[in-house]
Protein backbone atom coordinates (compact mmCIF):
# COMPACT_ATOMS: atom_id res chain seq x y z
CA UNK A 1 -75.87 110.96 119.79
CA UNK A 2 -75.25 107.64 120.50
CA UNK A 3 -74.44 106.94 124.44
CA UNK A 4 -71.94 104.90 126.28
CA UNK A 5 -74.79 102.24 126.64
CA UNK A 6 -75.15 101.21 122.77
CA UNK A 7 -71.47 101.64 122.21
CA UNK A 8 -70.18 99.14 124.69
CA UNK A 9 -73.17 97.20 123.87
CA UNK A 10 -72.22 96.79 120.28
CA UNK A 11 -68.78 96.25 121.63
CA UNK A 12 -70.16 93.18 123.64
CA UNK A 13 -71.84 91.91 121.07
CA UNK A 14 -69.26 92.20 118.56
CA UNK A 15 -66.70 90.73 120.80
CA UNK A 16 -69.27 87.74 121.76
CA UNK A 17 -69.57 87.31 117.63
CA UNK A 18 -65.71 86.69 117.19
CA UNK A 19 -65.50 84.26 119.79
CA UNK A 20 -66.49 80.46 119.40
CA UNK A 21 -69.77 79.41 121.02
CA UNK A 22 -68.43 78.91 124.28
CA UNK A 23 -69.30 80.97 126.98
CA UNK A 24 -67.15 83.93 127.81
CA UNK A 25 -67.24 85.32 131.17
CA UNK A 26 -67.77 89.11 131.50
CA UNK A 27 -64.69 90.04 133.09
CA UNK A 28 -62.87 88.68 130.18
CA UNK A 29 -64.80 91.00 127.97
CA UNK A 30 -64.84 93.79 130.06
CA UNK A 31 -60.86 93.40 130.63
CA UNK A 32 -60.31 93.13 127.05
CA UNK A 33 -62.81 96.05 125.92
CA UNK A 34 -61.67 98.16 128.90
CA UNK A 35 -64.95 98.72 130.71
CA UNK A 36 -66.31 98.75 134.00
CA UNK A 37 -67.18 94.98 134.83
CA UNK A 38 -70.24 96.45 136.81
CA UNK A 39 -71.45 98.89 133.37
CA UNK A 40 -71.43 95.72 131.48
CA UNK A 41 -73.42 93.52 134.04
CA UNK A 42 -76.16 95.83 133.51
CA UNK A 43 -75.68 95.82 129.62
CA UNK A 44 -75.40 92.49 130.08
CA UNK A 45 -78.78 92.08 131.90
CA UNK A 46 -80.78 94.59 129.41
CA UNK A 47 -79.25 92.32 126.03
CA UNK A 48 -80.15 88.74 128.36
CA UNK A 49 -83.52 90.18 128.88
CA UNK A 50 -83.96 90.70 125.19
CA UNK A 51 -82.54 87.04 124.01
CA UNK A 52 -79.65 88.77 122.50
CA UNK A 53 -77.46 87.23 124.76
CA UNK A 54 -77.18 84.26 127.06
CA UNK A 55 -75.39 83.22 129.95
CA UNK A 56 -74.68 80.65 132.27
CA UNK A 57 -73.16 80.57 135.81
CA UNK A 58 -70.53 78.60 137.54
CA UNK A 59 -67.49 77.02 136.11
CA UNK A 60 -67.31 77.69 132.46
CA UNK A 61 -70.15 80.22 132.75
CA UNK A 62 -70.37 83.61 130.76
CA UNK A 63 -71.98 84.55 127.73
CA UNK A 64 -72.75 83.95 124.01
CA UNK A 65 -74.97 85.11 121.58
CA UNK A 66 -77.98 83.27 121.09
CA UNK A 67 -77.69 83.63 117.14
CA UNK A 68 -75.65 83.60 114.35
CA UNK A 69 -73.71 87.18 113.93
CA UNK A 70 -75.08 87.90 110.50
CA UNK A 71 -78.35 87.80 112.28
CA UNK A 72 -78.38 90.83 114.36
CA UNK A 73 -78.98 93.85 112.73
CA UNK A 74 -76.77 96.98 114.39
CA UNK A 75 -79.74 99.10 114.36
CA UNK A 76 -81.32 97.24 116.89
CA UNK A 77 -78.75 96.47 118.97
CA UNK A 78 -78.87 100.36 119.51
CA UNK A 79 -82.53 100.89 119.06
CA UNK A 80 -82.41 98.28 122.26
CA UNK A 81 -80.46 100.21 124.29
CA UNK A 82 -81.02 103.55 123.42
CA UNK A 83 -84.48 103.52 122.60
CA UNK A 84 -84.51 105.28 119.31
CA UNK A 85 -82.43 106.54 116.74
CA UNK A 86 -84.37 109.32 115.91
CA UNK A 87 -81.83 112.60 115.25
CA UNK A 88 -84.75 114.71 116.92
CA UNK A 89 -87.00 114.27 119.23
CA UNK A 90 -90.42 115.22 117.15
CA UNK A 91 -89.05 112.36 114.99
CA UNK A 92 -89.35 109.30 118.10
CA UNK A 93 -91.86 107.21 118.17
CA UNK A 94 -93.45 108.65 121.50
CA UNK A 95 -93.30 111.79 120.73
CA UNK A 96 -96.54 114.20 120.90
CA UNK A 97 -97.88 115.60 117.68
CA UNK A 98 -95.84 118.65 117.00
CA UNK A 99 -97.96 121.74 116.35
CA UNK A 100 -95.61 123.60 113.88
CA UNK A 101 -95.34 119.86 111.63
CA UNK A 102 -96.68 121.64 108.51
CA UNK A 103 -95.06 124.57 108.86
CA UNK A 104 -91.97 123.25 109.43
CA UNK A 105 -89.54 123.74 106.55
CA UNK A 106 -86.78 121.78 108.62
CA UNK A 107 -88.67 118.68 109.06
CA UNK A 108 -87.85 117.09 105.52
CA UNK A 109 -84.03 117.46 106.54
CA UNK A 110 -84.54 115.83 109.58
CA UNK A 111 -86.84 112.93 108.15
CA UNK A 112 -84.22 112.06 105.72
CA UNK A 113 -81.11 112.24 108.12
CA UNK A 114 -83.20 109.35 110.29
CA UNK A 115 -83.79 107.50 106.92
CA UNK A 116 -80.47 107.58 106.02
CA UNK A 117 -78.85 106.62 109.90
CA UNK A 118 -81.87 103.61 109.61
CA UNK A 119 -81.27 102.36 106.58
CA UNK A 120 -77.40 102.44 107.14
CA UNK A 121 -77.40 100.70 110.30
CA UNK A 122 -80.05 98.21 109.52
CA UNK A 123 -78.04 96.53 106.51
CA UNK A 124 -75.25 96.73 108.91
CA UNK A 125 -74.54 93.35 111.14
CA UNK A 126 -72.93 92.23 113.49
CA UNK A 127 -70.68 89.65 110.90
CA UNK A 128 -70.11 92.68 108.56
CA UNK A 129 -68.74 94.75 111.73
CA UNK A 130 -66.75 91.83 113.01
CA UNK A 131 -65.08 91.18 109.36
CA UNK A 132 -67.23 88.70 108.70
CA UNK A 133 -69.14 89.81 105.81
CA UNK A 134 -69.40 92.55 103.27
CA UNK A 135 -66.98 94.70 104.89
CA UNK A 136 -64.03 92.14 105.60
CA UNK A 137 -64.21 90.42 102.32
């Protein structure tokens, strides 16, 4: 399941992608998305860290993305803040060698339900989201 985190981060983003390049300060974001100004600082922070985002202080400040909206995949927008998008958790990329792997008549179901979320949200951007691309023509 996909948390609060990587929805209102895709939110962010998406809103950043319909804007011009001009900054946009986060309470104008978080007012218009409805959530908690501090939440978002902290999303804010984690998609800064990254270069996903910028921003700038002072008069005129906020933030922008630092790229084109077609060139953010969705998938890693959420891979970013939720650390994998793995549907179980012998599937992430940390996990410890499962024991019952071979034996494990579920795992093929499981395998393809994460090929089919990756592949999904990996040709997905943030211009097709926004009605940019593919999905608003």
């Amino acid at each position: 399941m996909i948390s609060s985190k990587g929805r209102y981060a895709l939110r962010v983003m998406l809103d950043l992608a319909q804007q011009t390049t001009e900054f946009v300060p986060l309470k104008e974001i978080a007012e218009a998305e409805s959530i908690s100004l501090k939440y978002l600082e902290s999303i804010a922070r984690m998609l800064s860290k990254e270069h996903y985002i910028e921003g700038t202080s002072g008069r005129g400040g906020g933030y922008r993305l630092t790229r084109k909206p077609e060139a953010y995949k969705v998938g890693d927008i959420l891979r970013l803040t939720e650390g994998t998008l793995a549907p179980v958790s012998c599937l992430k990329d940390d996990a410890e060698p499962c024991g019952r792997a071979e034996l494990c008549c579920t795992l093929p179901v499981w395998q393809g339900l994460s090929n089919v979320i990756t592949d999904y949200l990996d040709t997905m951007t943030l211009a097709d989201v926004a009605g940019k691309g593919r999905f608003g023509e």
